[in-house]
C-alpha atoms as a PDB file:
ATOM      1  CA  UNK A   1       7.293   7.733   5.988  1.00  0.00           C
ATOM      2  CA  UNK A   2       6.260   9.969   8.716  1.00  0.00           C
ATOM      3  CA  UNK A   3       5.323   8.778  11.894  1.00  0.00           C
ATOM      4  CA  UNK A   4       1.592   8.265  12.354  1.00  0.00           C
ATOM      5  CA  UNK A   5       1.152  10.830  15.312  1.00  0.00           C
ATOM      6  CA  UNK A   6       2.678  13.537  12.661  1.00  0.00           C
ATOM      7  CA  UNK A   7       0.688  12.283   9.752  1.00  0.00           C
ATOM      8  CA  UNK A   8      -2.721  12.110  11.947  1.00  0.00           C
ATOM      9  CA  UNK A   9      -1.722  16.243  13.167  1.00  0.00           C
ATOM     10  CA  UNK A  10      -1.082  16.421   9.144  1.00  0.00           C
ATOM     11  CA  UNK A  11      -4.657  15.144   8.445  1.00  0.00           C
ATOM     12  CA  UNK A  12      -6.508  17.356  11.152  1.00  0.00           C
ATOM     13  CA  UNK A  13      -4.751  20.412   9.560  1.00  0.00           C
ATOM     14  CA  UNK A  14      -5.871  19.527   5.777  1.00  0.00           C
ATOM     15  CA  UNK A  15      -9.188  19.178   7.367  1.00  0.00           C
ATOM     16  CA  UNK A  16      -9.205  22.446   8.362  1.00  0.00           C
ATOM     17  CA  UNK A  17      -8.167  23.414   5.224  1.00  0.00           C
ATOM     18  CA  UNK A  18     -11.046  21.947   3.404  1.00  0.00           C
ATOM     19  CA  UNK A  19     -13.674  23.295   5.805  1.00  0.00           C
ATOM     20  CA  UNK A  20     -11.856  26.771   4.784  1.00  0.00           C
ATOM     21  CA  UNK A  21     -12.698  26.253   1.098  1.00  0.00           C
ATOM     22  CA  UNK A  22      -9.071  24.608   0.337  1.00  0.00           C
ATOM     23  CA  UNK A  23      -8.652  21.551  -1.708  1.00  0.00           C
ATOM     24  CA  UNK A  24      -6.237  19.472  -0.403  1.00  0.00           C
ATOM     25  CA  UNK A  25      -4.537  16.844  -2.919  1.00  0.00           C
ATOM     26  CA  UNK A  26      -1.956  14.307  -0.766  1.00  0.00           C
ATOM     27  CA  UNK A  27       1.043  12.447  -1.959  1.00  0.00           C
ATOM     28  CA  UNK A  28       0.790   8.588  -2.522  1.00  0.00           C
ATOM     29  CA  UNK A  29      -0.275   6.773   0.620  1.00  0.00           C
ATOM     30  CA  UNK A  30       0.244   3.735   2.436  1.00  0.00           C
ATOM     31  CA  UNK A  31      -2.270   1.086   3.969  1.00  0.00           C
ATOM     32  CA  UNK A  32      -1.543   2.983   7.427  1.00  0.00           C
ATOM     33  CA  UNK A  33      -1.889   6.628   5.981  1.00  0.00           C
ATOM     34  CA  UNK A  34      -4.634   5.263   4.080  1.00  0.00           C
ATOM     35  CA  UNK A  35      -6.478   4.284   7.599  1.00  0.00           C
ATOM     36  CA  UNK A  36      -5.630   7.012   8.908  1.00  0.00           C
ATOM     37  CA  UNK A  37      -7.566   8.807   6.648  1.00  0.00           C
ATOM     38  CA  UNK A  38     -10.761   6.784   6.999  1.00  0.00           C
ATOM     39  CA  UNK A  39     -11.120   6.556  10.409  1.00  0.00           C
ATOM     40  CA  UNK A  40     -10.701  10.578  10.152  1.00  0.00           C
ATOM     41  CA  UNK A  41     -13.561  11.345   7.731  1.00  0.00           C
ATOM     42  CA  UNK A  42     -15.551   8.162   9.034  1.00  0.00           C
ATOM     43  CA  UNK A  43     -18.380  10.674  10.244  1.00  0.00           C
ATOM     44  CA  UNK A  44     -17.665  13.872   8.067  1.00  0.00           C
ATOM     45  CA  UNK A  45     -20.749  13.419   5.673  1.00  0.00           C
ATOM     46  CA  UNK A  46     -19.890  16.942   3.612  1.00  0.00           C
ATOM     47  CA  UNK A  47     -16.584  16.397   3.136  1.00  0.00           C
ATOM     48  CA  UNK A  48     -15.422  14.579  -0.961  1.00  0.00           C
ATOM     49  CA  UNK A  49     -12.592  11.746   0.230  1.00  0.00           C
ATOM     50  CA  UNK A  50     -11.301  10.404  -3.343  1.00  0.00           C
ATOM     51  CA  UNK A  51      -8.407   7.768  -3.394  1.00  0.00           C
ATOM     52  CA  UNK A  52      -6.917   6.909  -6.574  1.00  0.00           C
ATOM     53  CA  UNK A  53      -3.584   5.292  -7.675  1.00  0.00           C
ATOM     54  CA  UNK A  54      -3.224   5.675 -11.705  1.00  0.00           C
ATOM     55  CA  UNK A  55      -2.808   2.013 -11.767  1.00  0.00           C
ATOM     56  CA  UNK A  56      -5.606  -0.601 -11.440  1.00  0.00           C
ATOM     57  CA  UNK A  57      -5.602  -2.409  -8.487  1.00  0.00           C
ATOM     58  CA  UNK A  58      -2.864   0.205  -7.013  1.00  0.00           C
ATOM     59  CA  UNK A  59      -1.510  -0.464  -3.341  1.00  0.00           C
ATOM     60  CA  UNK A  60      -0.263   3.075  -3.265  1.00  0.00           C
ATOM     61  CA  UNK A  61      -2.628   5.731  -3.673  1.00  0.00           C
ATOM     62  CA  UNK A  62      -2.971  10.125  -3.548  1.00  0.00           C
ATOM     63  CA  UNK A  63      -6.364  11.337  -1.390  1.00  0.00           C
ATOM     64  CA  UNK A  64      -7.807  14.155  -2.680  1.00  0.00           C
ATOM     65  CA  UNK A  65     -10.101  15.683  -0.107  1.00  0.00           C
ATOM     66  CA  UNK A  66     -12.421  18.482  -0.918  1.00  0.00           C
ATOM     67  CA  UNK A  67     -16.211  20.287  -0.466  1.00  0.00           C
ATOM     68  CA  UNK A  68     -16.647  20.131  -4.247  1.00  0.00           C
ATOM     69  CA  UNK A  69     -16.860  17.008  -6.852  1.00  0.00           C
ATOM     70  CA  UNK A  70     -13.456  15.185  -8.102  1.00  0.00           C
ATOM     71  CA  UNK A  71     -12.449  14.006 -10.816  1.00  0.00           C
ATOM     72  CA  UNK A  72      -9.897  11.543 -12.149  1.00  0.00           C
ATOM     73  CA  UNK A  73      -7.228  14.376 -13.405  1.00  0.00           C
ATOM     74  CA  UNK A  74      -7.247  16.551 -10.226  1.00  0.00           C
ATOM     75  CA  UNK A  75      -4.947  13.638  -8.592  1.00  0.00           C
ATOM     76  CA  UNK A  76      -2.353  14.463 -11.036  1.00  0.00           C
ATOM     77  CA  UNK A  77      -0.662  11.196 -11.728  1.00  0.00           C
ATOM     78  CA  UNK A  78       1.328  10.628 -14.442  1.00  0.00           C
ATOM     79  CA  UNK A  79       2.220   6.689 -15.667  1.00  0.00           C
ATOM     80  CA  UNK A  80       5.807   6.226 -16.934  1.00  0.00           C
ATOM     81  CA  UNK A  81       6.894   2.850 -18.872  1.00  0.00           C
ATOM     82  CA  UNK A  82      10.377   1.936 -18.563  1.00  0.00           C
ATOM     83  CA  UNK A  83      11.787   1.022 -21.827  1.00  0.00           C
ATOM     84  CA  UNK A  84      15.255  -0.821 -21.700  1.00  0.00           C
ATOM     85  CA  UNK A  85      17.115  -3.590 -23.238  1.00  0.00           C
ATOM     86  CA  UNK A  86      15.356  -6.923 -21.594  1.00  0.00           C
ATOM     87  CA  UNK A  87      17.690  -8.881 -24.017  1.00  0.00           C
ATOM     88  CA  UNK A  88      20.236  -8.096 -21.320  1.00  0.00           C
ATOM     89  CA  UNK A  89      18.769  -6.963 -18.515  1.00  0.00           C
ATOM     90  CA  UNK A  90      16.290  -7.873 -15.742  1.00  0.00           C
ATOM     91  CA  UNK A  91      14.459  -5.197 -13.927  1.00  0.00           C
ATOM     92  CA  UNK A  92      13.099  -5.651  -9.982  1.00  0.00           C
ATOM     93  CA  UNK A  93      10.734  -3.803  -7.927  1.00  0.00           C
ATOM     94  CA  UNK A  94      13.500  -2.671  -5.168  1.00  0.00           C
ATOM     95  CA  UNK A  95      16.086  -2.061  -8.531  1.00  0.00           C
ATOM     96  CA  UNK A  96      13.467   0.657  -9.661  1.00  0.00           C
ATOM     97  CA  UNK A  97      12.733   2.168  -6.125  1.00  0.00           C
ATOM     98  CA  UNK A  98      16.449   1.962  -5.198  1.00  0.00           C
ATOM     99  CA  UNK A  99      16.952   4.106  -8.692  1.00  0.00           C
ATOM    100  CA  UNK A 100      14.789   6.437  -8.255  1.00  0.00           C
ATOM    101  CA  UNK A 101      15.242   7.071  -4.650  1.00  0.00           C
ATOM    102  CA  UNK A 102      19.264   7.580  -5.657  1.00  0.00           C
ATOM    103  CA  UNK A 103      17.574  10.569  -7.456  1.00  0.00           C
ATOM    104  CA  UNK A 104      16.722  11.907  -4.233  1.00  0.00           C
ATOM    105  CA  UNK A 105      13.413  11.360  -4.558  1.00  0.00           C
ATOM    106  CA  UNK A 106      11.009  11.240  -1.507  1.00  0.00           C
ATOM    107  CA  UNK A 107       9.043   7.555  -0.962  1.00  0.00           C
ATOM    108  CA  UNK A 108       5.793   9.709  -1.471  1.00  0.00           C
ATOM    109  CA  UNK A 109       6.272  10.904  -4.705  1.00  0.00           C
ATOM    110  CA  UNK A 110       6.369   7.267  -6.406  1.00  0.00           C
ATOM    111  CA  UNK A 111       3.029   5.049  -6.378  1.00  0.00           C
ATOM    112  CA  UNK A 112       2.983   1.685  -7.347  1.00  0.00           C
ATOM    113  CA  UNK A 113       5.571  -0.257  -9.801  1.00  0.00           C
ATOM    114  CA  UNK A 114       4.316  -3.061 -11.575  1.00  0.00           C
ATOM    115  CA  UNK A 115       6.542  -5.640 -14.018  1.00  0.00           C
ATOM    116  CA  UNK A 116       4.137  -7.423 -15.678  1.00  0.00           C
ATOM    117  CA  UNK A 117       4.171 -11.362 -17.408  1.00  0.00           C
ATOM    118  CA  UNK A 118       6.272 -10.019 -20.284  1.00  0.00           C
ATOM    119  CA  UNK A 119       8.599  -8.217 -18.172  1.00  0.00           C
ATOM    120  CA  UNK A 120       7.507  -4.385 -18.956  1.00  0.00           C
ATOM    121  CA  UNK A 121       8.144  -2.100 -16.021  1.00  0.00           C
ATOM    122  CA  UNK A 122       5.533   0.999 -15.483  1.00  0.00           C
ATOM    123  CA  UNK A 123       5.511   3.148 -12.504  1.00  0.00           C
ATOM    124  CA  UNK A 124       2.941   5.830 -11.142  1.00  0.00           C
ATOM    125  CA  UNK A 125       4.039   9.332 -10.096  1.00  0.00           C
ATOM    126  CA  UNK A 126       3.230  12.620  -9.138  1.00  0.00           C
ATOM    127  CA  UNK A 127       2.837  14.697 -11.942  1.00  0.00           C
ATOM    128  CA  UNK A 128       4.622  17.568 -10.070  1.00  0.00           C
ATOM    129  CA  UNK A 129       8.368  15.173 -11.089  1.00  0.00           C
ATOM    130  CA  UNK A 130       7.211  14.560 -14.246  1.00  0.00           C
ATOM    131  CA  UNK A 131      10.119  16.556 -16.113  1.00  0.00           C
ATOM    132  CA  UNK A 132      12.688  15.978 -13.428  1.00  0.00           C
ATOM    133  CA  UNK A 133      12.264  12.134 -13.913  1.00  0.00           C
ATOM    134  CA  UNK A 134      12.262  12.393 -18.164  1.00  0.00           C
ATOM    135  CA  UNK A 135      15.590  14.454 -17.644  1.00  0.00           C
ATOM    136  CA  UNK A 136      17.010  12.711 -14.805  1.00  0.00           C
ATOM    137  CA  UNK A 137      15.709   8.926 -15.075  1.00  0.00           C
ATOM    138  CA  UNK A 138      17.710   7.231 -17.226  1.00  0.00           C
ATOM    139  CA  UNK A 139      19.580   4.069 -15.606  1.00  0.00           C
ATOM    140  CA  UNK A 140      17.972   1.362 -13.626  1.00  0.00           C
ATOM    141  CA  UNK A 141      21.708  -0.285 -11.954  1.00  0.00           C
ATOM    142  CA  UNK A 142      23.093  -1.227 -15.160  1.00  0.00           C
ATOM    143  CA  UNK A 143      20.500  -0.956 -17.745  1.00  0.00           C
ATOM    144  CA  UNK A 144      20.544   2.013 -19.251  1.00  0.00           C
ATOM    145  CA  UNK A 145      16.580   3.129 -19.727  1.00  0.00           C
ATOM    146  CA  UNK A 146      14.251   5.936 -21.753  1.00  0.00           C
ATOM    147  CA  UNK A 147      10.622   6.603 -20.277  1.00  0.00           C
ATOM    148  CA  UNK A 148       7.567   7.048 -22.286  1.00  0.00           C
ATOM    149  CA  UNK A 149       4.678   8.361 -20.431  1.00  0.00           C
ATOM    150  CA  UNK A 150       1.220   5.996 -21.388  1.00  0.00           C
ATOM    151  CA  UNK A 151      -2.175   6.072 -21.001  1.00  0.00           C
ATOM    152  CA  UNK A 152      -3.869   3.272 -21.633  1.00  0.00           C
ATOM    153  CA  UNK A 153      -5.039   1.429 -18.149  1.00  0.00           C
ATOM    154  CA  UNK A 154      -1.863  -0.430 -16.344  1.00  0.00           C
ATOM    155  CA  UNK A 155      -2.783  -3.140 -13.646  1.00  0.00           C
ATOM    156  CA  UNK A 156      -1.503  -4.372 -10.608  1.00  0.00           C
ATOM    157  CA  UNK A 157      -1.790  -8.601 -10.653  1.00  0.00           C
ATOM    158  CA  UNK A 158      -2.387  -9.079  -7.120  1.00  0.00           C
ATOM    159  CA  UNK A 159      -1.454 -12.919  -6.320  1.00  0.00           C
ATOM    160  CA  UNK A 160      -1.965 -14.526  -2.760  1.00  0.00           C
ATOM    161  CA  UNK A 161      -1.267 -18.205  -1.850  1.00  0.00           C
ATOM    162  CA  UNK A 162      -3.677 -20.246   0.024  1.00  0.00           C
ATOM    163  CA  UNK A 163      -2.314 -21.970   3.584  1.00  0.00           C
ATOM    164  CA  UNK A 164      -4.236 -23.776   5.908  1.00  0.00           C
ATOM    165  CA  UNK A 165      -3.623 -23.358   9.200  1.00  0.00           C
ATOM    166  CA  UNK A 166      -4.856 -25.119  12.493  1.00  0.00           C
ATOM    167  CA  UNK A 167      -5.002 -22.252  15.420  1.00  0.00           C
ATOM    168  CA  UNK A 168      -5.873 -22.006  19.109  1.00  0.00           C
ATOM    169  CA  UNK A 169      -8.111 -19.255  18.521  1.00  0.00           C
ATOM    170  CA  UNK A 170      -8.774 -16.476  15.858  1.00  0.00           C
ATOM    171  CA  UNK A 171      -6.525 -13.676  18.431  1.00  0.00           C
ATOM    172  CA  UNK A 172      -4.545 -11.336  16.597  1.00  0.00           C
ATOM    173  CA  UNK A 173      -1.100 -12.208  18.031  1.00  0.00           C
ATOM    174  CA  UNK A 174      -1.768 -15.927  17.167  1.00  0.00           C
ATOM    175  CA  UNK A 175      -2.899 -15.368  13.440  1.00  0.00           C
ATOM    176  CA  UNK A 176      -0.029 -13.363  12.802  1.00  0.00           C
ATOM    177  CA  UNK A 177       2.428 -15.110  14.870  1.00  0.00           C
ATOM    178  CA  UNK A 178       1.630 -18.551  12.568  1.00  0.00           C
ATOM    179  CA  UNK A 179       1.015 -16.282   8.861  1.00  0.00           C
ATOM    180  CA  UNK A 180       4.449 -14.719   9.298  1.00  0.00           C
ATOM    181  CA  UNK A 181       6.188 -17.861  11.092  1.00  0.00           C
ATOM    182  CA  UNK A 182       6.879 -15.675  14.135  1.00  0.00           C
ATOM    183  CA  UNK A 183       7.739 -16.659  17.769  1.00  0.00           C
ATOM    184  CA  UNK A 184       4.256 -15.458  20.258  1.00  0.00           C
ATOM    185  CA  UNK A 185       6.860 -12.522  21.707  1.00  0.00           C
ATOM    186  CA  UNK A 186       8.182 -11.378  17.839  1.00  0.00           C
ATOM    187  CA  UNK A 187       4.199 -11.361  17.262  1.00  0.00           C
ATOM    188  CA  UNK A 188       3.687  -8.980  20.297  1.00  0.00           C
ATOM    189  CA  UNK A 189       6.679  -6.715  19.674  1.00  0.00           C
ATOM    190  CA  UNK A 190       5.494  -6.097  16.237  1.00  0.00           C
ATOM    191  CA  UNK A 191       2.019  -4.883  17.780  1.00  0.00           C
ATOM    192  CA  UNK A 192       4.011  -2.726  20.325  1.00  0.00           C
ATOM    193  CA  UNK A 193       5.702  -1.096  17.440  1.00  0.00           C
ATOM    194  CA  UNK A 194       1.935  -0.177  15.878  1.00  0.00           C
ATOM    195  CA  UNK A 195       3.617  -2.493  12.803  1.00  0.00           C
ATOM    196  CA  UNK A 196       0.090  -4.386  12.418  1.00  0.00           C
ATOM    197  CA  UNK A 197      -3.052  -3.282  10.720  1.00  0.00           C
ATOM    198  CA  UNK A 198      -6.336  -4.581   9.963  1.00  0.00           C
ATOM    199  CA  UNK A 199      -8.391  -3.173   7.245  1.00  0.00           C
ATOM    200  CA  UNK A 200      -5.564  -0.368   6.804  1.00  0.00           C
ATOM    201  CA  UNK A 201      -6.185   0.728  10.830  1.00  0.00           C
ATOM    202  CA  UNK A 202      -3.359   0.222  13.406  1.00  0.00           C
ATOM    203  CA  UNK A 203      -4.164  -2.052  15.685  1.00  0.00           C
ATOM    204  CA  UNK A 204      -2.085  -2.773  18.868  1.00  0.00           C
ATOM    205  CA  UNK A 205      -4.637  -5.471  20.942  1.00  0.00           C
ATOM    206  CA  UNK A 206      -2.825  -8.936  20.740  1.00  0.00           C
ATOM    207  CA  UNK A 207      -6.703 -10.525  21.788  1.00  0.00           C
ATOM    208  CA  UNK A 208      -8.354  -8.847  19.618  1.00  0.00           C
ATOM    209  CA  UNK A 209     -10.693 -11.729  17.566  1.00  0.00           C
ATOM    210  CA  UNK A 210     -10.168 -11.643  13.783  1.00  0.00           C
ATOM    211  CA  UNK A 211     -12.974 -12.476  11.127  1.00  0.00           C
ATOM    212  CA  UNK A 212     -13.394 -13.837   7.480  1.00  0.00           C
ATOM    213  CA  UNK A 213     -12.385 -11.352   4.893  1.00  0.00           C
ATOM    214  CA  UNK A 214     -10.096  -9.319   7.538  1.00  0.00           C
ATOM    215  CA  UNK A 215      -6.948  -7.983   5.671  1.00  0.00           C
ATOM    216  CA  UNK A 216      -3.856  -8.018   7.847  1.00  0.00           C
ATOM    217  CA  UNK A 217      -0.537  -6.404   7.399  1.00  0.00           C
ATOM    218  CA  UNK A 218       2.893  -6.540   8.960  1.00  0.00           C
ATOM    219  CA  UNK A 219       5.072  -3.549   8.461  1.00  0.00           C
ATOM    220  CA  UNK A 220       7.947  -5.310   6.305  1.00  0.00           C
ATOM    221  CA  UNK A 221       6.084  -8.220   6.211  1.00  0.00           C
ATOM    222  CA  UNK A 222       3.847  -8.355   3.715  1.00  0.00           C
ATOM    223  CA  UNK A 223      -0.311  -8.931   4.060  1.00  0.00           C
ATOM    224  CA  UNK A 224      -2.101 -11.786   4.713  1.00  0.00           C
ATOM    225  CA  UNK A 225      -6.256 -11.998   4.090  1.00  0.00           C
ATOM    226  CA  UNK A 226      -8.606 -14.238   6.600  1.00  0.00           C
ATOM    227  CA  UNK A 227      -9.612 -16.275   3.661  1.00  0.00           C
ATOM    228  CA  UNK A 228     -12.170 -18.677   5.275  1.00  0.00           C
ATOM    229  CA  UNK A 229     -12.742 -19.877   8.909  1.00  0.00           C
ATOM    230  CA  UNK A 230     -14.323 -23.037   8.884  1.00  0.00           C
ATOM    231  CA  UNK A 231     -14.677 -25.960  11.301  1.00  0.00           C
ATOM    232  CA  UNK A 232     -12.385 -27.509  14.014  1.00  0.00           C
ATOM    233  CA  UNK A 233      -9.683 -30.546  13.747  1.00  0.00           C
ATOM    234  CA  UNK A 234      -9.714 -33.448  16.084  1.00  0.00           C
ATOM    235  CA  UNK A 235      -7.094 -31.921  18.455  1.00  0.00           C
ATOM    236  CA  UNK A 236      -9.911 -28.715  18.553  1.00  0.00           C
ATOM    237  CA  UNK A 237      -8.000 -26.392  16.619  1.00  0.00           C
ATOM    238  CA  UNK A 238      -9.534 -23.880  14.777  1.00  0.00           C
ATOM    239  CA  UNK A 239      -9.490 -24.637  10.733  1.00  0.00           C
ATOM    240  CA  UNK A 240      -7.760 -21.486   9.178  1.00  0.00           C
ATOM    241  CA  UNK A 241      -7.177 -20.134   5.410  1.00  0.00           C
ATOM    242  CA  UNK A 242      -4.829 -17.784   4.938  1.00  0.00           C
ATOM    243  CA  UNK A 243      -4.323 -16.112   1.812  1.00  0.00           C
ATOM    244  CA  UNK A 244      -0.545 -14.815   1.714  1.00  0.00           C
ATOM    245  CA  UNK A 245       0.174 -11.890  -0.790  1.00  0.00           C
ATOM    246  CA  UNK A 246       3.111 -13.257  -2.919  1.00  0.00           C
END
């Protein structure tokens, strides 16, 4: 991923473009580039912002942003199953990605992958690799695979686990320091970095005071989701659930 500095100059530029009668259709997105995106349109009133992934419940999404209406097929996504032996094989999330990025294949150009209960693998993509990945796509490690686009709705199962946790106070360095098991001065460098985001915006204040409902993510780390804030123990900690993505 770019850095955010060169994605935020990126933004201002498409921007322009839409003001200029362009439409501007973006590659999948991150949380960050996500918030990024937000905080830039917060106030622009006449400007269509349009997010959408393929999949249900998609992490990974393509921004379409525009003067005019949008509609689901302008984002150009395309939703691939992978059909292999599972008699033999086993396929993983970072198996896929590592596959496909062996095809030289930029980060961007791949939404979400999802393996559901019954161990079928689908993957989002930009419609613009369709016929590179149907020619090119066809080994996962091992397993030797065939793709068959679909189009019936594919969703991603979000699961989090529930932790309570018994904090000083609701500051940003200390939730994160006790959701990810971090040392206080791990928590701090990974706010130096601009690795931590609330709501999908960077946020770099260690004091800052988190709230119910507040989604957090680490870079790397995974997220983590202020569940419920609720009363004090007999020490006077501060009565904490955390719901950890899993």
């Amino acid at each position: 991923m770019e850095g955010l500095d060169s994605f935020k100059r990126r933004i201002d530029s498409s921007i322009s473009r839409v003001y200029e009668g362009g439409v501007v259709l973006l590659p999948f997105l991150d949380d960050s580039e996500i918030g990024v995106i937000e905080a830039k349109v917060k106030y622009l009133s006449d400007i269509q912002v349009s997010f959408y992934g393929g999949i249900i419940d998609a992490d990974r999404k393509r921004c379409i942003l525009s003067l005019y209406d949008i509609k689901k097929e302008d984002f150009k996504i395309r939703i691939f199953e992978i059909q292999y032996n599972k008699k033999y094989y086993e396929l993983y999330h970072r198996s896929i990605l590592g596959a496909l990025m062996g095809l030289g294949i930029k980060r961007e150009a791949i939404g979400d992958i999802v393996i559901d209960e019954d161990k079928n693998a689908y993957f989002a993509a930009t419609d613009e690799i369709s016929k590179f990945l149907l020619r090119e796509f066809t080994s996962v490690g091992k397993a030797p695979i065939t793709l068959k686009e679909v189009h019936n709705e594919i969703h991603n199962r979000i699961k989090y686990e529930d932790k309570l946790h018994f904090l000083s106070s609701l500051r940003l360095d200390v939730i994160i320091s006790s959701a990810y098991n971090l040392s206080r001065s791990e928590a701090l460098e990974y706010l130096e970095r601009k690795e931590v985001f609330i709501n999908h915006i960077m946020n770099q204040n260690p004091s800052h005071i988190c709230k119910e409902k507040d989604l957090i993510s680490v870079r790397h780390k995974g997220r983590v989701y202020v569940n419920k804030i609720g009363g004090n123990s007999k020490s006077g900690r501060i009565c904490v659930t955390l719901s950890k993505r899993i």
